[in-house]
Protein backbone atom coordinates (compact mmCIF):
# COMPACT_ATOMS: atom_id res chain seq x y z
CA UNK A 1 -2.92 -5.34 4.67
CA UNK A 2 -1.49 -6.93 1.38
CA UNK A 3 -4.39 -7.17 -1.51
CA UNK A 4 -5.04 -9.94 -3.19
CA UNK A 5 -2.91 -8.50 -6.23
CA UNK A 6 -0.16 -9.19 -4.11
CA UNK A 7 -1.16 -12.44 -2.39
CA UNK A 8 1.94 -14.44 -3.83
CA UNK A 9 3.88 -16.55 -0.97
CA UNK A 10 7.24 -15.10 -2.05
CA UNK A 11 5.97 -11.41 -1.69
CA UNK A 12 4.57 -12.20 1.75
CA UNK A 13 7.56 -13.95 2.94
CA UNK A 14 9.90 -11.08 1.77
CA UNK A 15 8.06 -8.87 3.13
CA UNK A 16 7.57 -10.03 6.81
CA UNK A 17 11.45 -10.28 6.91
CA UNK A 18 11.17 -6.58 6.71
CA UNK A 19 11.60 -4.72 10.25
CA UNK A 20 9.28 -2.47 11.28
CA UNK A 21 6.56 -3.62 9.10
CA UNK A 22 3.93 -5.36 10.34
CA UNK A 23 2.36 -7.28 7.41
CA UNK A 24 -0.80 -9.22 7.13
CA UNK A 25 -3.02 -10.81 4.43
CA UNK A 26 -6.44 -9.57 3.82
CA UNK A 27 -7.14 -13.42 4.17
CA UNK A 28 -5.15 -12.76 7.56
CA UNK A 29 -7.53 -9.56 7.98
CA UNK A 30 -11.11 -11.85 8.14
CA UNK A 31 -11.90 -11.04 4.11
CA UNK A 32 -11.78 -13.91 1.00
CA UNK A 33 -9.79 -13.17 -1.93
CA UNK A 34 -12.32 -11.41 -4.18
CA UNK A 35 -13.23 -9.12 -1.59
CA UNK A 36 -14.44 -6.00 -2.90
CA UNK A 37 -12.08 -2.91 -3.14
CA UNK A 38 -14.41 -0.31 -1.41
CA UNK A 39 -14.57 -3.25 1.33
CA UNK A 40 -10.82 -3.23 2.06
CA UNK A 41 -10.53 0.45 1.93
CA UNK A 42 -12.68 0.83 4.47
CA UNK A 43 -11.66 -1.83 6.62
CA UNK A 44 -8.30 0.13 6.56
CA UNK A 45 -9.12 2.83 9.09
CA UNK A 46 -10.99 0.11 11.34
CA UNK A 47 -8.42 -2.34 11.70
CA UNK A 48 -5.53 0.85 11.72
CA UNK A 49 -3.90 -0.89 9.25
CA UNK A 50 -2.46 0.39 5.34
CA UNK A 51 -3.51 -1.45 1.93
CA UNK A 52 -0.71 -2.55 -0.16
CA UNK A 53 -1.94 -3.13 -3.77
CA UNK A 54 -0.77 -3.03 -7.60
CA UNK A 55 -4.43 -2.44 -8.79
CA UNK A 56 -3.88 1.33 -9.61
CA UNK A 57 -6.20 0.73 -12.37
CA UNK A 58 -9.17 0.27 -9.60
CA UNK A 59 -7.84 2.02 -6.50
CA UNK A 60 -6.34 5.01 -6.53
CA UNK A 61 -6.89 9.05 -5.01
CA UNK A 62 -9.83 9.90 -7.03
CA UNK A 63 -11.72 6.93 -5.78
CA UNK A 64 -11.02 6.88 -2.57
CA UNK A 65 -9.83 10.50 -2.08
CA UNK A 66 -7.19 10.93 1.61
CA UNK A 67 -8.25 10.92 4.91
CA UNK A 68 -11.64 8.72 4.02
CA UNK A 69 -9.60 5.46 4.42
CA UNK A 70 -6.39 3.69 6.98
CA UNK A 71 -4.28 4.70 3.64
CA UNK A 72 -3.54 3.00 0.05
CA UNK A 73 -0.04 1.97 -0.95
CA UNK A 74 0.52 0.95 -4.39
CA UNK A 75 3.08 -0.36 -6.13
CA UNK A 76 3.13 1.04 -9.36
CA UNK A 77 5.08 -1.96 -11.78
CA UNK A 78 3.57 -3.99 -14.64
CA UNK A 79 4.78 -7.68 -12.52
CA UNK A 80 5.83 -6.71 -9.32
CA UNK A 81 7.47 -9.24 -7.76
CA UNK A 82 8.86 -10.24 -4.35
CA UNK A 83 12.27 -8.33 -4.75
CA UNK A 84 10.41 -5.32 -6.47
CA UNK A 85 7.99 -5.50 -3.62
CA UNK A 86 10.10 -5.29 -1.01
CA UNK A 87 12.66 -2.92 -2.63
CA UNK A 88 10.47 -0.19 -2.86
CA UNK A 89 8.50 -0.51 0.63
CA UNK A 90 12.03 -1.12 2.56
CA UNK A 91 12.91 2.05 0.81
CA UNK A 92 9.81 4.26 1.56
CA UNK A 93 10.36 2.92 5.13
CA UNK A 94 13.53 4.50 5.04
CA UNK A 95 11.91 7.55 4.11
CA UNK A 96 11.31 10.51 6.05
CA UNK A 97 8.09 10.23 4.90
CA UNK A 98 6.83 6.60 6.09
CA UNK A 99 4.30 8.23 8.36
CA UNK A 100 2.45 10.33 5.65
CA UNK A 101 1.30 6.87 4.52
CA UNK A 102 -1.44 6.79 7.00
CA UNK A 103 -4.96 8.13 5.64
CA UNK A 104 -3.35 8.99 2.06
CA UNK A 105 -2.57 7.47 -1.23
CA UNK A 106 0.87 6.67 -1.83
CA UNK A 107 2.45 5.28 -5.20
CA UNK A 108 5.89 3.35 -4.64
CA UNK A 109 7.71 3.96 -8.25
CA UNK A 110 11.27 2.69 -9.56
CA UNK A 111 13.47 5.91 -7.75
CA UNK A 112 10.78 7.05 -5.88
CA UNK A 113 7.64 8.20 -4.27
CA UNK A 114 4.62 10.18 -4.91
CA UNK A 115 1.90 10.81 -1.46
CA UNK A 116 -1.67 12.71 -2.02
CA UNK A 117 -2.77 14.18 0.32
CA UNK A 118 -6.15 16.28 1.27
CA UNK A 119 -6.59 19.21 -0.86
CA UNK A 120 -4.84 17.93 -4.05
CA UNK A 121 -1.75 18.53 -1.71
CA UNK A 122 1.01 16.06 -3.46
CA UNK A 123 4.38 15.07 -1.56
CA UNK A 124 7.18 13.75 -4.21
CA UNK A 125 10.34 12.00 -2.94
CA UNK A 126 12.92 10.03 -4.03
CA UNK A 127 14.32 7.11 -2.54
């Protein structure tokens, strides 16, 4: 479920090119734009689904620790645009550790990767 940070027509277009990614809108999802964070994160589990978001400021493992939620992906980039976007989820895809998504907090970086998990556990990885 792409947040609203990331509601820009280029981003969603290069991003449902990508295979194995099934992407939707929260518009898509049955909430507004302006939708309040804890609402999304906890649609996440109920609609089996993973937030995509560049509000790390807002969102992020302390507030919504792993396992409470579907999972949190964030893109961590001052203007993240379609290409960066895409780059980095195509490449976490490609990961090994794609599945480690679900019910954690993952931060998509420039090279690489970095998933909390329960118990202050932290998975790094590079791309």
């Amino acid at each position: 479920m792409v947040d609203e940070d990331l509601l820009d027509a280029k981003i969603i277009q290069a991003l449902e090119k990508l295979s194995g990614v099934d992407v939707k809108t929260l518009l898509n999802c049955g909430f507004s734009q302006g939708a309040k964070d804890h609402t999304l994160v906890a649609a996440t589990a109920r609609q089996k689904r993973v937030l995509l978001t560049a509000n790390f400021r807002d969102i992020h493992e302390r507030k919504y620790p792993p396992c409470q939620h579907g999972g949190i992906i964030l893109i961590r980039h001052p203007r993240p645009d379609a290409k960066v976007v895409t780059a980095r989820l195509k490449a976490f895809c490609r990961s090994s550790q794609k599945s480690l998504a679900q019910g954690h907090v993952t931060y998509l970086k420039d090279n690489g990767f970095t998933i909390h998990k329960l118990h202050r556990e932290v998975v790094e990885g590079k791309y």
